[in-house]
N, C-alpha and C. Protein backbone atom coordinates (compact mmCIF):
# COMPACT_ATOMS: atom_id res chain seq x y z
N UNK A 1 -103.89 -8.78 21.85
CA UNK A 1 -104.01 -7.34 21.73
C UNK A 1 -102.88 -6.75 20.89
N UNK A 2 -101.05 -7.03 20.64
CA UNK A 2 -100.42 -7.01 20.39
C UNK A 2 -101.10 -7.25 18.98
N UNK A 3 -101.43 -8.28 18.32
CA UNK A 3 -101.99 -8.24 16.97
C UNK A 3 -102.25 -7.22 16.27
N UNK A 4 -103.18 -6.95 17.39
CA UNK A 4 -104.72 -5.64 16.62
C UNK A 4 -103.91 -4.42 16.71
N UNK A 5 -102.53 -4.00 17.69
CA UNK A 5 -102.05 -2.86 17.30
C UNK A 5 -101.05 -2.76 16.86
N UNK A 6 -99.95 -3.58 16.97
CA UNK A 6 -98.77 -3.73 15.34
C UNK A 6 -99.18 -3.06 14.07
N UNK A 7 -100.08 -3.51 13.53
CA UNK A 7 -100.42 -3.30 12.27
C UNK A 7 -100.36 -1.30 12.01
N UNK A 8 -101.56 -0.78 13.43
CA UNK A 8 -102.03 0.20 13.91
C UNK A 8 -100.75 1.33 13.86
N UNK A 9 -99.55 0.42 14.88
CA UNK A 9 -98.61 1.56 15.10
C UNK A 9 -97.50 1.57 13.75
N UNK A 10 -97.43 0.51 13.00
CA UNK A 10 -96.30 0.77 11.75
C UNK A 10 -97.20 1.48 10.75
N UNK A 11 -98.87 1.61 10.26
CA UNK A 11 -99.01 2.25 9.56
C UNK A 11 -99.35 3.57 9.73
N UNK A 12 -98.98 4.20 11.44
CA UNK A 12 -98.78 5.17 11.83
C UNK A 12 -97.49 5.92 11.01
N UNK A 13 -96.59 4.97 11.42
CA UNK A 13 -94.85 5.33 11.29
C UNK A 13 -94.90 5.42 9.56
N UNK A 14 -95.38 4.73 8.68
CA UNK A 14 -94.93 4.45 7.67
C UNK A 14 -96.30 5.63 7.04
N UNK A 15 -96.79 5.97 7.78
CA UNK A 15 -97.90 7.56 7.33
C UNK A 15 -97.19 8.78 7.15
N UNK A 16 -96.24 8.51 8.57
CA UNK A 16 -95.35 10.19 8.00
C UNK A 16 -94.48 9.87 7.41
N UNK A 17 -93.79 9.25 7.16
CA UNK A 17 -93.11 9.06 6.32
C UNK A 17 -93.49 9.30 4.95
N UNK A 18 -94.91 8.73 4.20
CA UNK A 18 -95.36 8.80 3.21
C UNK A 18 -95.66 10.60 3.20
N UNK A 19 -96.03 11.01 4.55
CA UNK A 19 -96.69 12.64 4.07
C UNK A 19 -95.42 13.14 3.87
N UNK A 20 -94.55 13.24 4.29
CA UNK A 20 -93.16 13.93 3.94
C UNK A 20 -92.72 13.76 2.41
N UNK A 21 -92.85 12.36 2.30
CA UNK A 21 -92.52 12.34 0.80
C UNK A 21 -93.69 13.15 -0.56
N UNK A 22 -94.68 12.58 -0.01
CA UNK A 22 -95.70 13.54 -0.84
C UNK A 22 -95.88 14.98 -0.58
N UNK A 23 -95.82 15.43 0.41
CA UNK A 23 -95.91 16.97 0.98
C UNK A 23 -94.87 18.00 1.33
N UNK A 24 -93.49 16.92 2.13
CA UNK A 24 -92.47 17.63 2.56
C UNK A 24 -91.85 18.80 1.76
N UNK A 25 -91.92 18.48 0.50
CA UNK A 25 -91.37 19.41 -0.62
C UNK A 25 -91.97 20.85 -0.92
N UNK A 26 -93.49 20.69 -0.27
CA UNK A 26 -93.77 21.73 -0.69
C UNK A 26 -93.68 23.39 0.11
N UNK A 27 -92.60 22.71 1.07
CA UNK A 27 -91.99 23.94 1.68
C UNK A 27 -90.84 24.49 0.91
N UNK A 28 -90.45 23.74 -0.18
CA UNK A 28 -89.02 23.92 -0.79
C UNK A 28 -89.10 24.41 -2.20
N UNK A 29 -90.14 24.98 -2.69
CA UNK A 29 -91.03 24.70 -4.36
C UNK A 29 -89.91 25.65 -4.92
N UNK A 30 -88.41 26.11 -4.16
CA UNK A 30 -87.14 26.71 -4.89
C UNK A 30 -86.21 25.11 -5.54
N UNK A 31 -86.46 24.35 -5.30
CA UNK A 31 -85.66 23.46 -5.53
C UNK A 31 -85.97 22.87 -6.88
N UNK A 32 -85.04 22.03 -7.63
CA UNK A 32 -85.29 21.47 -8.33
C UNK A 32 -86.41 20.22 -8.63
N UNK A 33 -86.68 20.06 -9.51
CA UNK A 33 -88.12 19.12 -9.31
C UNK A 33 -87.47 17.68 -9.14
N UNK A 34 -86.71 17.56 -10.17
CA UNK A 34 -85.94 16.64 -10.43
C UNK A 34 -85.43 15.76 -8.85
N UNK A 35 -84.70 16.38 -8.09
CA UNK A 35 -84.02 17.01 -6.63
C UNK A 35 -85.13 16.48 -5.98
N UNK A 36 -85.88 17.25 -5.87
CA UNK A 36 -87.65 16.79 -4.55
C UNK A 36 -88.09 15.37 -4.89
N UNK A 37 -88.18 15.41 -6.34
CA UNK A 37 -88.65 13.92 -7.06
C UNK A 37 -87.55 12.41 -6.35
N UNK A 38 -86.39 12.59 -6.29
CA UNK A 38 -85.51 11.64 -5.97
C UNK A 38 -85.37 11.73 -4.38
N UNK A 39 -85.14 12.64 -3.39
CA UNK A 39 -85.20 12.85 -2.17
C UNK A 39 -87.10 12.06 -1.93
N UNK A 40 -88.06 12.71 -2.56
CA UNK A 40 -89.04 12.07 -2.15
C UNK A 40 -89.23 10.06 -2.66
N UNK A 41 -88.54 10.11 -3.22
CA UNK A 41 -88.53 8.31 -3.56
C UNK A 41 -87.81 7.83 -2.85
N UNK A 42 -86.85 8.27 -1.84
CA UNK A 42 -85.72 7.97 -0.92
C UNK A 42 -86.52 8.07 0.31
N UNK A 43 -87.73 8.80 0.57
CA UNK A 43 -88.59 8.79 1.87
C UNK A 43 -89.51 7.77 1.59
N UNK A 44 -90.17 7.77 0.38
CA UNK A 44 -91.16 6.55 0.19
C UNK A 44 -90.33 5.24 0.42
N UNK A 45 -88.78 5.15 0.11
CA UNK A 45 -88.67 3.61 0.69
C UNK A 45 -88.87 3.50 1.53
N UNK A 46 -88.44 4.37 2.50
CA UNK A 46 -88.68 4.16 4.15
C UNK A 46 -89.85 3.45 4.45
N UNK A 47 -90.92 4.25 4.21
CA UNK A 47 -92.55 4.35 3.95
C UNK A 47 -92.98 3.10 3.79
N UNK A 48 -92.35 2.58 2.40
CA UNK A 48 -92.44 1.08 2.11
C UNK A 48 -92.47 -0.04 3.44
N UNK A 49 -91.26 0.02 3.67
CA UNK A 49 -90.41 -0.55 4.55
C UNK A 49 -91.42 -0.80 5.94
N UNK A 50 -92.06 0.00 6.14
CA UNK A 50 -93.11 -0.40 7.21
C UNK A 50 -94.60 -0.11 6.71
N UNK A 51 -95.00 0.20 5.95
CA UNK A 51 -96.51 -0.09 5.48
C UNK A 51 -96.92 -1.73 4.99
N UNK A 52 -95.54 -2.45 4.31
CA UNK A 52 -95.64 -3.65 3.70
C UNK A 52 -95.97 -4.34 4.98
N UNK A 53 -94.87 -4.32 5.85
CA UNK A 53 -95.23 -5.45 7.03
C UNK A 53 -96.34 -5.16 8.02
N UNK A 54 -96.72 -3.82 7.95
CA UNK A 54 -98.14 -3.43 8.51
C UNK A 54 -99.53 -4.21 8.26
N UNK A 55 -99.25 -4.25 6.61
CA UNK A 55 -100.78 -4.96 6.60
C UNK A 55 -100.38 -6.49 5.77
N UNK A 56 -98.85 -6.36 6.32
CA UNK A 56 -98.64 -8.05 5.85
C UNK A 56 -99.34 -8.76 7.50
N UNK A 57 -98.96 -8.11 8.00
CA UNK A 57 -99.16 -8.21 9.53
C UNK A 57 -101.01 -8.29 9.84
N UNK A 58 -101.16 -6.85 9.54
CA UNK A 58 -102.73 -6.33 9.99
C UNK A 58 -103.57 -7.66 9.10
N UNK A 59 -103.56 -7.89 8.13
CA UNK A 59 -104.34 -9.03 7.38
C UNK A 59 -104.20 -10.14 7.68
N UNK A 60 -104.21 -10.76 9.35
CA UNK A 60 -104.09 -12.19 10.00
C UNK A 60 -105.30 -11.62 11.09
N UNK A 61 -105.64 -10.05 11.30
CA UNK A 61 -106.65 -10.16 12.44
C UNK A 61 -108.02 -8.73 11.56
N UNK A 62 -107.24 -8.34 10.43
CA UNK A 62 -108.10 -7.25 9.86
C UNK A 62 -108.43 -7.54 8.50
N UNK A 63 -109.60 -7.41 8.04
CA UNK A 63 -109.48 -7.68 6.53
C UNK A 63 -108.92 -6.11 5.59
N UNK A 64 -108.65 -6.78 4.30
CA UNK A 64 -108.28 -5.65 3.72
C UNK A 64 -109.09 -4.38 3.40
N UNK A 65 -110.80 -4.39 3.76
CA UNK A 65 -111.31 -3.31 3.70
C UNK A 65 -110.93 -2.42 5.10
N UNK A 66 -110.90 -3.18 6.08
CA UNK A 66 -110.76 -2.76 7.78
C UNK A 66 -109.08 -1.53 7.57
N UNK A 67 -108.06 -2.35 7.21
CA UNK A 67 -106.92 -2.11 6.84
C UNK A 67 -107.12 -0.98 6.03
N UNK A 68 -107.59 -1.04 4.68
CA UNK A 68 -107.09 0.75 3.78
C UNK A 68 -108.08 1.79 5.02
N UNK A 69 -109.25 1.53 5.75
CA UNK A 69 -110.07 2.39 6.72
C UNK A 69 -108.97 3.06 7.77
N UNK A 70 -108.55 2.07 7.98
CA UNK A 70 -107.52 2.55 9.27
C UNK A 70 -106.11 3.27 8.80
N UNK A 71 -105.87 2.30 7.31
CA UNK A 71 -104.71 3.64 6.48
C UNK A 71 -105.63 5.21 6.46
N UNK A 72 -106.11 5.11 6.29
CA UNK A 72 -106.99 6.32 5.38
C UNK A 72 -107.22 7.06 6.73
N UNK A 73 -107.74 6.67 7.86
CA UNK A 73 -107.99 7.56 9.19
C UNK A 73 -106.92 8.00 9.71
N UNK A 74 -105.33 7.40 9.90
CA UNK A 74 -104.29 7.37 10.03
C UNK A 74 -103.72 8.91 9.16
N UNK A 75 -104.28 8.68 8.01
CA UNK A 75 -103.57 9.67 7.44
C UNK A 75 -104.12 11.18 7.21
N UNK A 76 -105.62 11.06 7.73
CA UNK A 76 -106.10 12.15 7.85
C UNK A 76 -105.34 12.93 9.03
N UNK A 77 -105.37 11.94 10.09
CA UNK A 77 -104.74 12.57 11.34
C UNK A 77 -103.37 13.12 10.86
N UNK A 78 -102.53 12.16 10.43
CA UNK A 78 -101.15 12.49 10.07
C UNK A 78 -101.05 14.16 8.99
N UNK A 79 -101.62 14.10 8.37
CA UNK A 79 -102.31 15.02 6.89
C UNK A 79 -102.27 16.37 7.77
N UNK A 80 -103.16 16.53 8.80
CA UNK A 80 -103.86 17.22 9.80
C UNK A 80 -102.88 17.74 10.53
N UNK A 81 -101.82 16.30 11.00
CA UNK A 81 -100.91 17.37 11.76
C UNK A 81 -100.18 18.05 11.52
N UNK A 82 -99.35 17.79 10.23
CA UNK A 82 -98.35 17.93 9.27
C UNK A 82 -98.91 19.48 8.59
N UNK A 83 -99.95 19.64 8.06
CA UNK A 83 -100.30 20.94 7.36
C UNK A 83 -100.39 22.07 8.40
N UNK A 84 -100.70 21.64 9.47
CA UNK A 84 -100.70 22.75 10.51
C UNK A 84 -99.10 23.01 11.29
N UNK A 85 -98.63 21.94 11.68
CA UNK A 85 -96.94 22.36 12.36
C UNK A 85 -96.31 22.55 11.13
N UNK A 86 -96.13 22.05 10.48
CA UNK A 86 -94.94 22.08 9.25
C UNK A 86 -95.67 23.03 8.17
N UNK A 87 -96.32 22.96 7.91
CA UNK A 87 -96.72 23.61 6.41
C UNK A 87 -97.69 25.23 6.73
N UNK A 88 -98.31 25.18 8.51
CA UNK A 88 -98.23 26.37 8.98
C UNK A 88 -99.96 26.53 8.67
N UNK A 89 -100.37 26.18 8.00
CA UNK A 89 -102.08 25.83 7.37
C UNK A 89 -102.94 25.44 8.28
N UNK A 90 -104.13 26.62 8.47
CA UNK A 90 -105.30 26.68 9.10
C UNK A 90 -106.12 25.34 8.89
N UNK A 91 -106.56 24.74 9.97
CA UNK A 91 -107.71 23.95 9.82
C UNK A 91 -108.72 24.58 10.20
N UNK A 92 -110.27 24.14 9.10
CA UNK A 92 -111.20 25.02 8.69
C UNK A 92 -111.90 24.21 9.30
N UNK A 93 -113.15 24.82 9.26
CA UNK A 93 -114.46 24.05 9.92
C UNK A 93 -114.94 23.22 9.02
N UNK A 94 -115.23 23.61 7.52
CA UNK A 94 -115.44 22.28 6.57
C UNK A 94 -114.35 21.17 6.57
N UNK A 95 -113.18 20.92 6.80
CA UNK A 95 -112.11 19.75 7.00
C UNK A 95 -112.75 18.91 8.04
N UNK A 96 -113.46 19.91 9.23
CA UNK A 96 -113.97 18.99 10.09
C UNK A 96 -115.37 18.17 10.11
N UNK A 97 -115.81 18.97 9.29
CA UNK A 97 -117.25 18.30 8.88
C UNK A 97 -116.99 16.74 7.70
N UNK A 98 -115.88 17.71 6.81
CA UNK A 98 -115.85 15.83 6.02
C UNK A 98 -115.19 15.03 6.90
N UNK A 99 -114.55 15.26 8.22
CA UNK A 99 -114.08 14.19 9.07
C UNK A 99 -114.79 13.40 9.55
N UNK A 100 -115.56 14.31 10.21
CA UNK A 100 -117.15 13.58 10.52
C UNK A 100 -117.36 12.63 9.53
N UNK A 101 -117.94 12.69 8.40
CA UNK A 101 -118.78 12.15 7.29
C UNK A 101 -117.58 10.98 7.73
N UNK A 102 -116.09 10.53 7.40
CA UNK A 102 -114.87 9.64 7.36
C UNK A 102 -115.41 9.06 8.32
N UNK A 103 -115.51 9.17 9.43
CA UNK A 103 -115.73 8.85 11.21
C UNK A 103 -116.96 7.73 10.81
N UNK A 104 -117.74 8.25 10.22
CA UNK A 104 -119.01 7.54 10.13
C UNK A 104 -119.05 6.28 8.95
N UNK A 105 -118.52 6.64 8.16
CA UNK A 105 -118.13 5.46 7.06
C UNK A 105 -117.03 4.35 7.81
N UNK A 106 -116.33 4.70 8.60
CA UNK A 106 -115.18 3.84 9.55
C UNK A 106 -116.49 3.09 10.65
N UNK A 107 -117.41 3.73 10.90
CA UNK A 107 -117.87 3.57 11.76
C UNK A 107 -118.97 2.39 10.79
N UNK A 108 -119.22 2.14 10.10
CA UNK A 108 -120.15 1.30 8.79
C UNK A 108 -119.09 -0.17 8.55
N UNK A 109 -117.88 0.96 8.16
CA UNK A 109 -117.00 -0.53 7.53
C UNK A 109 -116.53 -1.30 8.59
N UNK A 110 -116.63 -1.33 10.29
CA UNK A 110 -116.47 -2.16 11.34
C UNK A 110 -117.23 -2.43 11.70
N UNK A 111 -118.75 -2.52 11.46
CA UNK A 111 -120.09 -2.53 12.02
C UNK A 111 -120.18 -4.08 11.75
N UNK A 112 -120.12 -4.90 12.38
CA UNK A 112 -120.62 -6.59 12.39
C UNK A 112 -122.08 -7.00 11.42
């Protein structure tokens, strides 16, 4: 069981990390670009740092289509939480409808 959720909980960790680096900045759009650009490559190592061993990991019990599904659901959630606490942004009723549509393609790419 330990297998199947290692993979699960570092490409959790290594999700916010990535949304901060891609998003965090855009609470700051006074700053230099230059500035956000280098602070955000200093969060993506982090990011690195546990996404690599995630699906160095996840690819002994998940294949690599299973793996980007579960990045990609991971980061909707993460995406989701992040625009609403931090960035202060309404979630709409269409966000939830293409979730759905996501839900169901996750639900295809694990189907035996």
């Amino acid at each position: 069981m330990i297998k199947y959720l290692t993979p699960i909980v570092l490409l959790t960790i290594s999700n916010v990390f990535m949304t901060f680096a891609w998003y965090g900045h855009l609470k700051y759009r006074n700053k230099a670009l230059l500035a956000v650009i280098v602070v955000s490559w200093l969060i993506a190592f982090l990011e690195y740092c546990f996404q690599v061993p995630a699906n160095r990991f996840g690819y002994e019990v998940y294949s690599a289509y299973q793996l980007k599904t579960i990045q990609e659901v991971i980061t909707l959630i993460i995406f989701s939480l992040f625009s609403i606490l931090y960035l202060k942004e309404q979630f709409r009723w269409n966000y939830l409808i293409g979730f759905i549509f996501i839900i169901l393609a996750v639900f295809f790419i694990f189907k035996k």
